[in-house]
C-alpha atoms as a PDB file:
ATOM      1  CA  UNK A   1      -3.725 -28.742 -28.708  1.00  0.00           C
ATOM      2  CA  UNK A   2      -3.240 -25.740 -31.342  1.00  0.00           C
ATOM      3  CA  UNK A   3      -2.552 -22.556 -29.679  1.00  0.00           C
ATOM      4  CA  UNK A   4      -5.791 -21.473 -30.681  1.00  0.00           C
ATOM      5  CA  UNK A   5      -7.483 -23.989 -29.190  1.00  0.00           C
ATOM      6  CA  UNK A   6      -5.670 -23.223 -26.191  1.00  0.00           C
ATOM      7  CA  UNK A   7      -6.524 -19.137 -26.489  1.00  0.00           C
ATOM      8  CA  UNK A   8     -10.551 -20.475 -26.938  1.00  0.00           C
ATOM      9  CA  UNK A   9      -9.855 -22.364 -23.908  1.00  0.00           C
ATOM     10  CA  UNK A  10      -8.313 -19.301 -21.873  1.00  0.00           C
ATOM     11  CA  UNK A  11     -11.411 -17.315 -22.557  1.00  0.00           C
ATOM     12  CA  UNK A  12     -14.092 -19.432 -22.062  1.00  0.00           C
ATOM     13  CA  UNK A  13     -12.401 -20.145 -18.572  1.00  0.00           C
ATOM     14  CA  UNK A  14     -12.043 -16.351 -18.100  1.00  0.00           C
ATOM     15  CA  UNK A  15     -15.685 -15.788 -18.836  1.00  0.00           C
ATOM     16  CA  UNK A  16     -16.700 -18.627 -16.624  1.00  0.00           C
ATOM     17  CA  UNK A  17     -14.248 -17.072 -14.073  1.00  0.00           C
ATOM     18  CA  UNK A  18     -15.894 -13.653 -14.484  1.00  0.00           C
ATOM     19  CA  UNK A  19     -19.796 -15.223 -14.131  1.00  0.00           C
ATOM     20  CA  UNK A  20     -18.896 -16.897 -10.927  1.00  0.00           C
ATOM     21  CA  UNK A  21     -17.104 -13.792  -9.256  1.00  0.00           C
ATOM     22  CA  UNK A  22     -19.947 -11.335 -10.400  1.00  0.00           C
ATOM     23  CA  UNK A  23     -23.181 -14.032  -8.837  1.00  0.00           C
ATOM     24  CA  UNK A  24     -21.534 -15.367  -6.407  1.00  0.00           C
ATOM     25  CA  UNK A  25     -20.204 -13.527  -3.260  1.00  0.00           C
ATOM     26  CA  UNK A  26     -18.529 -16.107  -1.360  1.00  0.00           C
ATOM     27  CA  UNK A  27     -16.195 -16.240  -4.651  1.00  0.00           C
ATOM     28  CA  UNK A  28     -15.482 -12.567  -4.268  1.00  0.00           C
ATOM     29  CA  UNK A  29     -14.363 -13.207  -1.163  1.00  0.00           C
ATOM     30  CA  UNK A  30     -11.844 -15.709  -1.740  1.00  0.00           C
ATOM     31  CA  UNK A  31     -10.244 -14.173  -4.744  1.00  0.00           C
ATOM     32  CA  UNK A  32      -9.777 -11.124  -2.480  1.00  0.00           C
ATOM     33  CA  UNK A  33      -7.947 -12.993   0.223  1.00  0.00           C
ATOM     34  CA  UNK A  34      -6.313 -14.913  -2.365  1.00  0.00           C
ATOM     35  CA  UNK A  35      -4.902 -11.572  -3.524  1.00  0.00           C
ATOM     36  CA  UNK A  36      -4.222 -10.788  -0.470  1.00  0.00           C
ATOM     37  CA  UNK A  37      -2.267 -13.402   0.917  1.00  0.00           C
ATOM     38  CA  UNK A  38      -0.266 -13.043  -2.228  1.00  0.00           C
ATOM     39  CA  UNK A  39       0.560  -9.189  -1.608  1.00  0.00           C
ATOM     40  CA  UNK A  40       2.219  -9.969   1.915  1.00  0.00           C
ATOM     41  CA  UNK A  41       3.859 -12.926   0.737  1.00  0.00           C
ATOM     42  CA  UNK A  42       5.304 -10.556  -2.355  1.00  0.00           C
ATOM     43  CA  UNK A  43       5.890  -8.136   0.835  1.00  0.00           C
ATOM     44  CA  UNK A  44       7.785 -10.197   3.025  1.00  0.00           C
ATOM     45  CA  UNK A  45      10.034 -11.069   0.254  1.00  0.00           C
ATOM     46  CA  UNK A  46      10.791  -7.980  -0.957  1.00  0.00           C
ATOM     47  CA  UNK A  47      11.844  -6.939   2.577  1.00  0.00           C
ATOM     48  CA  UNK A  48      14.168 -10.033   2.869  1.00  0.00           C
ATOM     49  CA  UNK A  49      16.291  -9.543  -0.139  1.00  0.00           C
ATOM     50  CA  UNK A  50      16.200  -5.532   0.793  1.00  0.00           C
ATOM     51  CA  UNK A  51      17.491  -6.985   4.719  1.00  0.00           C
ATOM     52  CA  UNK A  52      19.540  -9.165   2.588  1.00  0.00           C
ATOM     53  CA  UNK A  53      20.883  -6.546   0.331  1.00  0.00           C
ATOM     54  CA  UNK A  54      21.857  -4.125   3.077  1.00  0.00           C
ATOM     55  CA  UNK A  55      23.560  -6.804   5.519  1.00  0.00           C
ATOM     56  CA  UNK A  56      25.732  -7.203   2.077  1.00  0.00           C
ATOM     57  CA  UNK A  57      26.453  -3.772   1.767  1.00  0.00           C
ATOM     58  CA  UNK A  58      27.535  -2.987   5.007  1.00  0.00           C
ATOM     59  CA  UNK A  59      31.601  -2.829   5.550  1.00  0.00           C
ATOM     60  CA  UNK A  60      33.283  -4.590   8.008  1.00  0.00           C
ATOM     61  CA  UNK A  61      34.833  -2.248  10.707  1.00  0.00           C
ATOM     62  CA  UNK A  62      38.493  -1.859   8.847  1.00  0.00           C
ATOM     63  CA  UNK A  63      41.360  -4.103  10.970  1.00  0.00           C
ATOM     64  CA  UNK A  64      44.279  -2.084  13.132  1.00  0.00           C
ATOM     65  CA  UNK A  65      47.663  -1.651  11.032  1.00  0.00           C
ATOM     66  CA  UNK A  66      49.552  -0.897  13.924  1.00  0.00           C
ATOM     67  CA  UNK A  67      52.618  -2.576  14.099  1.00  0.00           C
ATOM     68  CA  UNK A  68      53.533  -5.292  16.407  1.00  0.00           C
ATOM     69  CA  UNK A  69      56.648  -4.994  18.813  1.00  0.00           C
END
């Protein structure tokens, strides 16, 4: 398929996409948990790789030179 076959394609699936959310409620809904769901997945793994980052950060506590007798 041409790339502009594929860009028709796109829209006339966005418009159909667009019809159903605006008459039909129950739609509404689920895009909106949809989105949702997706913002505390996006969430959680943000705050992993920051948990992630930070345990890499830290120092280890720095090892006694004192010399052995």
């Amino acid at each position: 398929m041409s790339k502009l076959g594929w860009f028709a394609a796109g829209i006339g699936l966005g418009a159909l996409a667009v019809v159903q959310l605006r008459d039909n409620p129950k739609a509404q809904v689920a895009v909106d948990d949809a989105i949702l769901a997706a913002r505390e997945f996006a969430n959680s793994v943000a705050e992993g790789y920051r948990e992630q980052e930070k345990a890499a950060t830290k120092k280890p506590a720095p090892k006694s030179t004192a010399a052995k007798k």
